[in-house]
Protein backbone atom coordinates (compact mmCIF):
# COMPACT_ATOMS: atom_id res chain seq x y z
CA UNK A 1 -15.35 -7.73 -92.79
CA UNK A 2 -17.01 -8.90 -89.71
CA UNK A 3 -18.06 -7.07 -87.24
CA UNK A 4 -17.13 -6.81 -83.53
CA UNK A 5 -21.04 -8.17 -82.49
CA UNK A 6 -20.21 -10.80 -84.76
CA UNK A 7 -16.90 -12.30 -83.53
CA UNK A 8 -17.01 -15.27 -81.03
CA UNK A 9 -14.46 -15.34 -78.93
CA UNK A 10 -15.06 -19.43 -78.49
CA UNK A 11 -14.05 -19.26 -82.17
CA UNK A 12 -10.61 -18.02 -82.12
CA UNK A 13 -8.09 -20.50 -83.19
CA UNK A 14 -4.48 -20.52 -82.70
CA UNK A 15 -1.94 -22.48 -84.06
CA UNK A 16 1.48 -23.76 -82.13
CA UNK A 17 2.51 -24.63 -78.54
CA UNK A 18 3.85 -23.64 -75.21
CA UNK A 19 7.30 -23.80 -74.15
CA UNK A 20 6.04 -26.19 -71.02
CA UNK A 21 5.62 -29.50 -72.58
CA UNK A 22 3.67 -30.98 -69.57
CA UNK A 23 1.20 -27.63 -69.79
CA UNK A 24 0.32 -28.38 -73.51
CA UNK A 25 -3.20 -29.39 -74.37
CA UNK A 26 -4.45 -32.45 -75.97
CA UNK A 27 -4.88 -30.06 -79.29
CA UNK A 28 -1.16 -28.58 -79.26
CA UNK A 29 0.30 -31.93 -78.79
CA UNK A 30 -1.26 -33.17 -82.03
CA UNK A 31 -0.65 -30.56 -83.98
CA UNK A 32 -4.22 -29.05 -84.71
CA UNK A 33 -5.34 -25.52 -83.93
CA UNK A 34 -6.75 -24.71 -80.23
CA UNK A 35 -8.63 -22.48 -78.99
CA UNK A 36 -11.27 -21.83 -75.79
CA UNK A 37 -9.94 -26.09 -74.91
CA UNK A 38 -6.78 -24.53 -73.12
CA UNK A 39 -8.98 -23.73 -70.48
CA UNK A 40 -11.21 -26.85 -70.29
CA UNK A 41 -7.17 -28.55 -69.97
CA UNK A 42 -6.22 -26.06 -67.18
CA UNK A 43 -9.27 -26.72 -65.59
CA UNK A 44 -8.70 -30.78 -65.64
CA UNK A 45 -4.73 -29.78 -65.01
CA UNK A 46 -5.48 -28.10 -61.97
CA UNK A 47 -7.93 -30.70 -60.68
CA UNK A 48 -4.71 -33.24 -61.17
CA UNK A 49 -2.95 -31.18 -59.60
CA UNK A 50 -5.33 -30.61 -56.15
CA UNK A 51 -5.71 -34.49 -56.10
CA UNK A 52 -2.14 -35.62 -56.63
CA UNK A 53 -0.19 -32.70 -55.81
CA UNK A 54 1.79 -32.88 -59.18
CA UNK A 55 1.12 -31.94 -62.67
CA UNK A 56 -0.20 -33.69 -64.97
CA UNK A 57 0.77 -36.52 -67.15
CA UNK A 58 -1.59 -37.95 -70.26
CA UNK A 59 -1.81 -40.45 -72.55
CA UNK A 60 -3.80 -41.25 -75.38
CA UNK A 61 -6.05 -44.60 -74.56
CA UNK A 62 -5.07 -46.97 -77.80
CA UNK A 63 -8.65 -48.52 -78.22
CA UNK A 64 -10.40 -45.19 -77.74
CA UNK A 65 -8.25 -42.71 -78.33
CA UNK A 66 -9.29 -40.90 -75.57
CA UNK A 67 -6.60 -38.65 -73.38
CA UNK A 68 -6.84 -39.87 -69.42
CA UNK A 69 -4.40 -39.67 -66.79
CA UNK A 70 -1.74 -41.81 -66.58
CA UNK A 71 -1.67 -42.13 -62.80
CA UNK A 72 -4.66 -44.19 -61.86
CA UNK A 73 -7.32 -43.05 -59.26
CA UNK A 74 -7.51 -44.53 -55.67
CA UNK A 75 -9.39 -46.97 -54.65
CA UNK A 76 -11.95 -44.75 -52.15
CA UNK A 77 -12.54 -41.71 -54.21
CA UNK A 78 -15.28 -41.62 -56.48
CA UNK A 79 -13.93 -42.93 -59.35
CA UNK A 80 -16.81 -42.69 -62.01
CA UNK A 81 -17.04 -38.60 -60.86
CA UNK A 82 -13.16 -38.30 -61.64
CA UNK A 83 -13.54 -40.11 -64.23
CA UNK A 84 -15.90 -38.61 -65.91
CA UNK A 85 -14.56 -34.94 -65.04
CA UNK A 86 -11.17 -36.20 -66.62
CA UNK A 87 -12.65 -37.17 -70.24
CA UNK A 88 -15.03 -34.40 -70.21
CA UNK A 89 -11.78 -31.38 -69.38
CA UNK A 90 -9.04 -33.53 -71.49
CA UNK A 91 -10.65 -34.23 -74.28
CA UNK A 92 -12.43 -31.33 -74.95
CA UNK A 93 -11.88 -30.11 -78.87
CA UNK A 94 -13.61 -26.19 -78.40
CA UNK A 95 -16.21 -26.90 -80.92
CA UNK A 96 -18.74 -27.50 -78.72
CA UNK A 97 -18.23 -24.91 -75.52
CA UNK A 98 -21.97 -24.51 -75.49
CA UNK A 99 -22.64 -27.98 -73.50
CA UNK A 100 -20.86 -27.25 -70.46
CA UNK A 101 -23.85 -24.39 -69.98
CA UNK A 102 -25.99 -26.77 -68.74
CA UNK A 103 -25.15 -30.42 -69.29
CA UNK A 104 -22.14 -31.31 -67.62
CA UNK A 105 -22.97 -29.31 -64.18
CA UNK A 106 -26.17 -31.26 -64.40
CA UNK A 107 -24.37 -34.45 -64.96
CA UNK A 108 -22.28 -34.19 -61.98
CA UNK A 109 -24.66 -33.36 -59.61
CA UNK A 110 -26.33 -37.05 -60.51
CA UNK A 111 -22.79 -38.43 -59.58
């Protein structure tokens, strides 16, 4: 039995989905457990959401088989920032929660 120093809370998985479809995370709509990456989505869902003013709408990119938004960026915002902040949030899989300590705020500030 573990003990309660020894649980991660980063490691808690849970299987299934949420009754809104357009709210479910790149993990619940392909069937594999989620965890921690519900928040990275939220995060990237409520960015969307600030820039667009409506939710969120993703596909899966068929060469790399990475989630974007559908609805392209404009023209005069910084596209490679958004961009970037979009792969990083969507496609987030919760094994690796330890690199946005230090990496990805670092990143951004050289945008």
């Amino acid at each position: 039995m573990a003990s309660k120093e020894d649980c991660d809370p980063l490691d808690i998985k849970f299987i299934g989905d949420i009754a809104a479809r357009d709210m479910s995370t790149v993990a619940m709509r392909e069937g594999i457990p989620w965890g921690a990456d519900i928040d990275t989505y939220g995060l990237g869902a409520s960015s969307y959401c600030l820039l667009f003013s409506s939710h969120i709408d993703v596909v899966q990119g068929s060469v790399s088989k990475r989630w974007r938004p559908i609805k392209p960026l404009r023209r005069h915002w910084n596209k490679k920032l958004w961009d970037t902040l979009f792969d990083t949030l969507l496609n987030s899989d919760g094994k690796n929660q330890n690199k946005f300590a230090g990496s990805h705020p670092n990143s951004l500030r050289a945008l």
